[in-house]
Protein backbone atom coordinates (compact mmCIF):
# COMPACT_ATOMS: atom_id res chain seq x y z
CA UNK A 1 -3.77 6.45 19.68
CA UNK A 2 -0.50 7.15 17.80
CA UNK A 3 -1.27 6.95 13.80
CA UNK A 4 1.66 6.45 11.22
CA UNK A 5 0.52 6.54 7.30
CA UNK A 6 2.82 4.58 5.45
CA UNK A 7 3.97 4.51 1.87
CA UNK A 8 1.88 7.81 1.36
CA UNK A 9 0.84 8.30 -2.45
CA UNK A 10 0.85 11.35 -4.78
CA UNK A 11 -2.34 10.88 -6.04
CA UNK A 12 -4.61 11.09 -2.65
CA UNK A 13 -7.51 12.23 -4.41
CA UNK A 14 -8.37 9.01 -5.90
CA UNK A 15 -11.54 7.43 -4.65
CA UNK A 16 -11.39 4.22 -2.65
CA UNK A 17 -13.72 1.43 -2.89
CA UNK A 18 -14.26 -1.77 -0.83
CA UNK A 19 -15.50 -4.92 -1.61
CA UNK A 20 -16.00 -7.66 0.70
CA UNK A 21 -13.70 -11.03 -0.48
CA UNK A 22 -12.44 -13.95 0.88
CA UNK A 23 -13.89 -13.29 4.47
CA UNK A 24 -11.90 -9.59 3.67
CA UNK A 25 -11.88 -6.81 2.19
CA UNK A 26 -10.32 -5.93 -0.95
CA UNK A 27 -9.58 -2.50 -2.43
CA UNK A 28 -10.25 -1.07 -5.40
CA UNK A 29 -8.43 2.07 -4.89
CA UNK A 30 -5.40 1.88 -3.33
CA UNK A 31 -5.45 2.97 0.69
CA UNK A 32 -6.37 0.52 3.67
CA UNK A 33 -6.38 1.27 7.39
CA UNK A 34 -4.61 -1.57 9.50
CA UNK A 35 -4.88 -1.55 13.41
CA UNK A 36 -2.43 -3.49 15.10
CA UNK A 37 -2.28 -3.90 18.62
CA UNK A 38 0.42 -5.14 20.82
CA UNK A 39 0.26 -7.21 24.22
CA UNK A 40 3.22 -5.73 26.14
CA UNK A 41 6.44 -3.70 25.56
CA UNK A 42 9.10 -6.03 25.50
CA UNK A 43 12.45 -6.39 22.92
CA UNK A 44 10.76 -9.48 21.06
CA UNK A 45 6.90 -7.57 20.22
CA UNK A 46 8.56 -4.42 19.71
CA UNK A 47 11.10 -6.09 17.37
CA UNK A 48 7.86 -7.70 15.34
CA UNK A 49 6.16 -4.52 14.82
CA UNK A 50 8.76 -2.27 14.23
CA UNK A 51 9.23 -5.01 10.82
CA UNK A 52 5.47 -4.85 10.03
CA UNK A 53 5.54 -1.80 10.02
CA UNK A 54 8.72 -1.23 8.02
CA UNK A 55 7.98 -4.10 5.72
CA UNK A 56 4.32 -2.09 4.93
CA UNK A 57 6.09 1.02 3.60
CA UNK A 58 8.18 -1.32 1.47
CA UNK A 59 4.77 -2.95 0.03
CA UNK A 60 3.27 0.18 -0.25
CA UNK A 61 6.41 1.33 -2.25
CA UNK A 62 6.22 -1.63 -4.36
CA UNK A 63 2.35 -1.76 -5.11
CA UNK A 64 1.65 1.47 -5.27
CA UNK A 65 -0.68 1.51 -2.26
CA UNK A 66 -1.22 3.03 0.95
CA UNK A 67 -1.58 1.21 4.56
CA UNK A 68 -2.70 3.75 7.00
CA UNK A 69 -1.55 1.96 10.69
CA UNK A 70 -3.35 2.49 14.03
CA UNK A 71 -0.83 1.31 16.33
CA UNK A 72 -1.57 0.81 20.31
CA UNK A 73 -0.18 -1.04 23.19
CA UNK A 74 -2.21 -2.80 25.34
CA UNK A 75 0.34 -3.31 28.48
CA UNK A 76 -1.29 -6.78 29.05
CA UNK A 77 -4.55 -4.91 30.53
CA UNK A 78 -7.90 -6.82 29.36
CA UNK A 79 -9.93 -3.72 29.71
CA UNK A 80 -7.78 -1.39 27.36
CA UNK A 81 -6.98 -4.40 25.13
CA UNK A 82 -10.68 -4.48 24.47
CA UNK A 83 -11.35 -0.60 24.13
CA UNK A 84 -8.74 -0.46 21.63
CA UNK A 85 -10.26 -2.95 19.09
CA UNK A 86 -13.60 -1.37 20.01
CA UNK A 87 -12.05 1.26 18.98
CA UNK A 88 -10.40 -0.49 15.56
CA UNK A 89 -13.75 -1.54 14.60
CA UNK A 90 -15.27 1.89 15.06
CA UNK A 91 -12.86 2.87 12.74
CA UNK A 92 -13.79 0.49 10.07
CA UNK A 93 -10.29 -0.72 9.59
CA UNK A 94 -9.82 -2.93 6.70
CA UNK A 95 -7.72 -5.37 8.74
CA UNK A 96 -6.92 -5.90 12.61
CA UNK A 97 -3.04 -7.44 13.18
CA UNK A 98 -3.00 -8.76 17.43
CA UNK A 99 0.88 -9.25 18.33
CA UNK A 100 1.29 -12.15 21.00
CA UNK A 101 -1.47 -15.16 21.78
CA UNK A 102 -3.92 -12.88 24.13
CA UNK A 103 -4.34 -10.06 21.46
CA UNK A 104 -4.70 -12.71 18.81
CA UNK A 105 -7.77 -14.40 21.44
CA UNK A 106 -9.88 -11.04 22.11
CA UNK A 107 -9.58 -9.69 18.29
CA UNK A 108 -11.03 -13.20 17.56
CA UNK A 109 -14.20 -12.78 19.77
CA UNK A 110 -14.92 -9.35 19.01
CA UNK A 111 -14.57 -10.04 14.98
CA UNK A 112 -16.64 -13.13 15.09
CA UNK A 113 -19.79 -11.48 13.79
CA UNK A 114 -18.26 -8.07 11.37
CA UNK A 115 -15.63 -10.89 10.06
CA UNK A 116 -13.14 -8.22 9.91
CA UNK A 117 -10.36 -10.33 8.64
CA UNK A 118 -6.82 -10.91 11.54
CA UNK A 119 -3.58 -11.72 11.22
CA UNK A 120 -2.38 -12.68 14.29
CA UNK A 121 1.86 -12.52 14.78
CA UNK A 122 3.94 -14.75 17.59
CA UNK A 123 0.87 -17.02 18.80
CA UNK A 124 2.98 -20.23 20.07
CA UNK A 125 0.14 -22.78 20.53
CA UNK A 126 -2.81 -21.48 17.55
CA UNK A 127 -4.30 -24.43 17.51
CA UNK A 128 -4.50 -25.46 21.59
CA UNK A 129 -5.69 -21.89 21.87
CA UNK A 130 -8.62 -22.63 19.58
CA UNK A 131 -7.35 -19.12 17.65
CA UNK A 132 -7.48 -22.00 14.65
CA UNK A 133 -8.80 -25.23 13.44
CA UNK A 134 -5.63 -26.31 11.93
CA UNK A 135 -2.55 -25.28 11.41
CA UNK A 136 -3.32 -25.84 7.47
CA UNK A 137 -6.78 -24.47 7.34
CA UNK A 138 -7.00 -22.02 10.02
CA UNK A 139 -11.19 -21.60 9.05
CA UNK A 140 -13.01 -18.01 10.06
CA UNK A 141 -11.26 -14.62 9.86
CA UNK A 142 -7.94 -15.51 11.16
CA UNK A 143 -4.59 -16.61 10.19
CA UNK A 144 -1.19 -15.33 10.91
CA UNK A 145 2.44 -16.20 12.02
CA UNK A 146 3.60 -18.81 15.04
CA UNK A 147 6.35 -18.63 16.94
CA UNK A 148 6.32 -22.60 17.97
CA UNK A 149 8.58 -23.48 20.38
CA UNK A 150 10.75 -26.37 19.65
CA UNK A 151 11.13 -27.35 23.55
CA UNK A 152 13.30 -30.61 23.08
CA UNK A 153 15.74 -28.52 20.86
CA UNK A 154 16.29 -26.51 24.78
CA UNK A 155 16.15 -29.50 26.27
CA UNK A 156 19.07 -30.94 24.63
CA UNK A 157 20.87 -27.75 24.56
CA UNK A 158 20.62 -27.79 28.63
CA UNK A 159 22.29 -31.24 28.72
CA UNK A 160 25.11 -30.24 26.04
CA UNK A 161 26.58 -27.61 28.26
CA UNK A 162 25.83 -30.15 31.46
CA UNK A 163 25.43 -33.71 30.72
CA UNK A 164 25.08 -34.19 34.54
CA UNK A 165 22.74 -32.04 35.49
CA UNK A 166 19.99 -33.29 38.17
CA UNK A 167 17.52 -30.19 38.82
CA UNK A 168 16.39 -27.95 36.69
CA UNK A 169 13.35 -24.75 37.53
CA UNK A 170 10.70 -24.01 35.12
CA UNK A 171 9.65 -20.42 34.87
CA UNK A 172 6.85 -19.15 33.44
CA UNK A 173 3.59 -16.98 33.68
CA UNK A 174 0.35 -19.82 34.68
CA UNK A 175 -1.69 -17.54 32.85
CA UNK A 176 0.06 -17.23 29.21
CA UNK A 177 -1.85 -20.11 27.33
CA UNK A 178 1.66 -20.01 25.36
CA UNK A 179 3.41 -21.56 28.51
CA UNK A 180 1.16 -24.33 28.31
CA UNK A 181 2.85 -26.79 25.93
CA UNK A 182 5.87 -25.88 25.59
CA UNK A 183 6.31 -26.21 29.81
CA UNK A 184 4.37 -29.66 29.56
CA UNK A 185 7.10 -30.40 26.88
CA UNK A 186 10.10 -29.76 29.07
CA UNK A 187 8.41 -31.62 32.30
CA UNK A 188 7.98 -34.93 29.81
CA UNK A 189 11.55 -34.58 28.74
CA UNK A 190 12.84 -34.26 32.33
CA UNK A 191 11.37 -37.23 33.22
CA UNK A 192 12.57 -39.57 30.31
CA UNK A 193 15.88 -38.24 31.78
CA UNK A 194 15.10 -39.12 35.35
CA UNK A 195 15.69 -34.98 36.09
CA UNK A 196 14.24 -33.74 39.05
CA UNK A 197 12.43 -30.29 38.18
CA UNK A 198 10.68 -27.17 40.28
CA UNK A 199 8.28 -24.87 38.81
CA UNK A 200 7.41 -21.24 40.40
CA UNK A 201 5.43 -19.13 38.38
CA UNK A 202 4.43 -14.74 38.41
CA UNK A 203 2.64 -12.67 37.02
CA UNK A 204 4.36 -9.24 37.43
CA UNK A 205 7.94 -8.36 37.74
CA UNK A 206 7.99 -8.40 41.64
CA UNK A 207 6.51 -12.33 41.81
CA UNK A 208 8.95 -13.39 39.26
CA UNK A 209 11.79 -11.64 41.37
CA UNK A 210 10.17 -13.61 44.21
CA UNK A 211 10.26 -16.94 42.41
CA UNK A 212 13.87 -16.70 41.16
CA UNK A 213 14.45 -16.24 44.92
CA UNK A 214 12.93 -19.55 45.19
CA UNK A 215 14.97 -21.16 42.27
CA UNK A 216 18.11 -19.92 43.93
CA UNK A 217 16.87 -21.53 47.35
CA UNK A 218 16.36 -24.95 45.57
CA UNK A 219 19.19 -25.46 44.15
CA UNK A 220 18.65 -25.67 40.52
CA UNK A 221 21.37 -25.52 38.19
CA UNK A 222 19.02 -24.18 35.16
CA UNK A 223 16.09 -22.90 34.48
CA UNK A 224 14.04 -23.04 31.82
CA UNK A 225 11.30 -20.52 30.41
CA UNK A 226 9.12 -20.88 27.16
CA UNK A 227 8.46 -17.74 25.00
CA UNK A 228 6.63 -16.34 27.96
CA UNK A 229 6.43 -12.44 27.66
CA UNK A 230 5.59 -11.82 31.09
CA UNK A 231 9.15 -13.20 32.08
CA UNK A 232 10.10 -11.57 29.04
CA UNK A 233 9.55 -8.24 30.25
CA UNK A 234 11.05 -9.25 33.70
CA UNK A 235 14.25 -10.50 32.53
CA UNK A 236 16.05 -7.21 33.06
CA UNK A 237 15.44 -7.41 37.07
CA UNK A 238 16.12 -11.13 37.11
CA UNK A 239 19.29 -11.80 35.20
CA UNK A 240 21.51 -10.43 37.45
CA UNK A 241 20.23 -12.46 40.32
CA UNK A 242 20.51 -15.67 38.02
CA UNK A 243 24.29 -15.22 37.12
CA UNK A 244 25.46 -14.21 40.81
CA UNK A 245 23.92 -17.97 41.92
CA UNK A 246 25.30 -19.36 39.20
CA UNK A 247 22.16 -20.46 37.36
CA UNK A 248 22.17 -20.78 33.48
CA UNK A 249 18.53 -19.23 32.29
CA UNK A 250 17.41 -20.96 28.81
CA UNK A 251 14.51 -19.32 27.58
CA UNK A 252 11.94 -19.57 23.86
CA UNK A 253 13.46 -16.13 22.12
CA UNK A 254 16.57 -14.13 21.93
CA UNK A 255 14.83 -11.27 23.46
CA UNK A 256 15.76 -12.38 26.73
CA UNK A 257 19.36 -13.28 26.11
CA UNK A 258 19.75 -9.30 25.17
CA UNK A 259 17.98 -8.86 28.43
CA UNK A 260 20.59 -11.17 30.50
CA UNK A 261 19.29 -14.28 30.26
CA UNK A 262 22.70 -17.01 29.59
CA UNK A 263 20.94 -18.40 26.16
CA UNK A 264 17.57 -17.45 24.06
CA UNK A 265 16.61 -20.41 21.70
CA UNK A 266 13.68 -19.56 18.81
CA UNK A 267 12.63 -17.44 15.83
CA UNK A 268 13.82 -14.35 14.07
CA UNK A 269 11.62 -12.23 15.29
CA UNK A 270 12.79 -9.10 12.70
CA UNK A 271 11.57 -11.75 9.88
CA UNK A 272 8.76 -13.39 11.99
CA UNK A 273 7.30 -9.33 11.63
CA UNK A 274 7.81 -8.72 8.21
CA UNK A 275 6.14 -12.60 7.04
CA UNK A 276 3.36 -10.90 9.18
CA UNK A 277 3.01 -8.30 7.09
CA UNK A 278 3.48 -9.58 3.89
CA UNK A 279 0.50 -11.88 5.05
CA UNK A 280 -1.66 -8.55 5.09
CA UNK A 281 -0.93 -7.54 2.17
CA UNK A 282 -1.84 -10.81 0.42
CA UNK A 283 -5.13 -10.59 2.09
CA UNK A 284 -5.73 -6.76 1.51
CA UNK A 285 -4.19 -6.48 -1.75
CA UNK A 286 -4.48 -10.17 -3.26
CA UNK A 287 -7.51 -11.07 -1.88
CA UNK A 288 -6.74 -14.35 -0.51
CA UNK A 289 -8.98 -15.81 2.36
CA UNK A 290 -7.46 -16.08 5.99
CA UNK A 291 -9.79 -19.25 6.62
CA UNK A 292 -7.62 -21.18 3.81
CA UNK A 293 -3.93 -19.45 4.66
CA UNK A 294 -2.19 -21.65 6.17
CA UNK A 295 -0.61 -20.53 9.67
CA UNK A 296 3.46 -19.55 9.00
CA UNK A 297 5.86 -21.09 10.91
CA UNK A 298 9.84 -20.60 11.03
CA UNK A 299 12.75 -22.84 11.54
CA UNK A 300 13.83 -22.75 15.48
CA UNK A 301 17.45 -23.81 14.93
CA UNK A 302 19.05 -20.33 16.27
CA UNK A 303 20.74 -20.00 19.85
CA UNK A 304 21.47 -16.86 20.66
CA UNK A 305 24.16 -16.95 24.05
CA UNK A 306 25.04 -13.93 25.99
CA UNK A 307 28.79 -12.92 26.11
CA UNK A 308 28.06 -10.92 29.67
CA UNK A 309 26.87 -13.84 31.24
CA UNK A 310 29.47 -16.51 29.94
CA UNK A 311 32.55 -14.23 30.60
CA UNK A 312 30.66 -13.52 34.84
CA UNK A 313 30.43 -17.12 34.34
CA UNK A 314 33.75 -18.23 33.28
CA UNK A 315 32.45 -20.14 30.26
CA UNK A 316 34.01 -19.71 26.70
CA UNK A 317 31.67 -18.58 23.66
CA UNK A 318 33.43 -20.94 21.07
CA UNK A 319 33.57 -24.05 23.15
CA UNK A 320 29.74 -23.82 23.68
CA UNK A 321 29.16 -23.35 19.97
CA UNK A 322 31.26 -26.24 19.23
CA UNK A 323 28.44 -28.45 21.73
CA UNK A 324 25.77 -26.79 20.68
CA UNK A 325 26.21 -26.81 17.03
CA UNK A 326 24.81 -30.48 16.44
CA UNK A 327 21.69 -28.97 18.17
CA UNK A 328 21.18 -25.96 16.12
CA UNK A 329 21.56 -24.02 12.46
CA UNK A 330 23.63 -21.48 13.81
CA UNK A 331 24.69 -20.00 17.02
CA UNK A 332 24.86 -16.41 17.77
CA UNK A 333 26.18 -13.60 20.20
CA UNK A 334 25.07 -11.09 22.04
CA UNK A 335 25.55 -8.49 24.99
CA UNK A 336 23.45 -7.20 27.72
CA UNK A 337 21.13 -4.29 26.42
CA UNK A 338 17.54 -3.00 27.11
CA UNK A 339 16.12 -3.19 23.61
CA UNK A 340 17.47 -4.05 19.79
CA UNK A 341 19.47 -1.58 17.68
């Protein structure tokens, strides 16, 4: 397991003391151990912990302390996901972080009895999942940061670029309680609209290709996918696919428009990771109980569009901000590219 210590001190002598608070654990010295654990290796969870991590050292900088991170990857494998915070917990870390709504699941089981306190970062449905009683009073050991999906926002974005659109594909992993809403969202919306819609689904890179082959064989004319990470991670094989038939992929994070989809619609992710971490150091440092911090969530109002695809596409980057602009804060570019600078 790869270990970084952040904001390291001068004075490493000085003994550290812990005292349970809040459901936490507070220090009276000035070092805590963090494990955070990531679901998969895609652009958007790399993007969040690369900022938690980042925005730690700052913190430490600030407050004189020092967070010593565990990091590890899980690669969406239930076994080593569960080894790894047996392995958290054997190391009496102070505080567990789980990136992504299946992390956020198993650190809540296996905590349930030590009460090691979790933020949780980019769970899209926390309260559906039953990670929290409420948005406002998440209750136990857990609170964190949401990446909500505002599916109508899509919705409406879709029909902007193609007020006459009649069939649209929904994408997504059946097994990513994330998809869950947010695709039950977009079916209601399609139907106010009298829309005809197809849904494939996959769970690995090969039956996504596989669906997408199915898409093209319908005959949609968009597709939509939530903030779904296994599509996430098989954008790169898809996108190309997509754009030769034509088909306009709208999708829950700009993660996949830097891997090829057309359009990525959700959070900053960069600030979505460093609100994560700024949670653990209220809890760690401050003292404040996850069972009575409220969930964060983030305005959705950025599109991100892909300049690739609109330019294979023969569509113009300033026309579609000018439609899309009544449906969003601000609307953004960018190109092709495996991960973010």
């Amino acid at each position: 397991m790869k270990k970084k210590i952040i904001a390291l001190l001068t004075a490493l002598t000085l003994t550290i003391s812990l005292t349970a608070c809040g459901g936490g654990k507070k220090a009276a010295g000035n070092s805590f151990k963090v494990g955070i654990c990531n679901y998969v290796d895609d652009a958007s969870l790399n993007q969040i912990v690369d900022n938690i991590e980042s925005r730690l050292e700052e913190i430490g900088s600030e407050k004189n302390v020092t967070f010593e991170v565990a990091y590890d990857n899980c690669n969406a494998d239930s076994n080593v996901l569960s080894q790894i915070i047996a392995n958290f917990t054997a190391d009496k870390v102070d505080l567990m972080v789980g990136v992504a709504t299946p992390v956020a699941m198993s650190m809540q089981a296996a905590t349930e009895e030590s009460g090691i306190p979790v933020v949780f970062a980019a769970v899209s449905d926390p309260v559906g999942t039953g990670i929290v009683e409420s948005m406002e009073a998440p209750g136990s050991n857990l609170t964190g940061t949401s990446d909500q999906l505002d599916t109508t926002a899509i919705m409406n974005l879709m029909l902007a670029e193609n007020p006459d659109i009649k069939k649209v594909g929904l994408l997504y992993d059946a097994g990513q309680d994330s998809s869950t809403t947010a695709i039950n969202d977009a079916k209601a919306f399609l139907d106010s609209h009298g829309i005809a819609y197809t849904e494939h689904t996959g769970t690995n890179v090969d039956e996504v290709s596989l669906a997408v082959d199915a898409f093209i064989s319908d005959g949609v004319e968009a597709i939509f996918t939530p903030s779904d990470n296994t599509i996430m991670t098989a954008e790169l094989s898809i996108y190309e696919k997509l754009s030769d038939a034509g088909i306009l992929h709208y999708a829950g994070a700009d993660s996949f428009a830097l891997n090829g989809a057309f359009l990525g619609y959700g959070v900053d992710y960069a600030n979505l990771g460093r609100e994560t971490a700024d949670m653990v150091a209220e809890i760690l440092i401050d003292g404040k109980d996850p069972s009575s911090t409220p969930v964060k969530t983030f305005d959705n109002g950025t599109a991100t569009i892909n300049t690739d695809i609109c330019d294979k596409l023969g569509l113009d980057f300033d026309e579609l901000s000018e439609k899309y602009s009544p449906f969003c804060t601000k609307v953004e570019k960018i190109q092709t590219a495996e991960s973010f600078e």
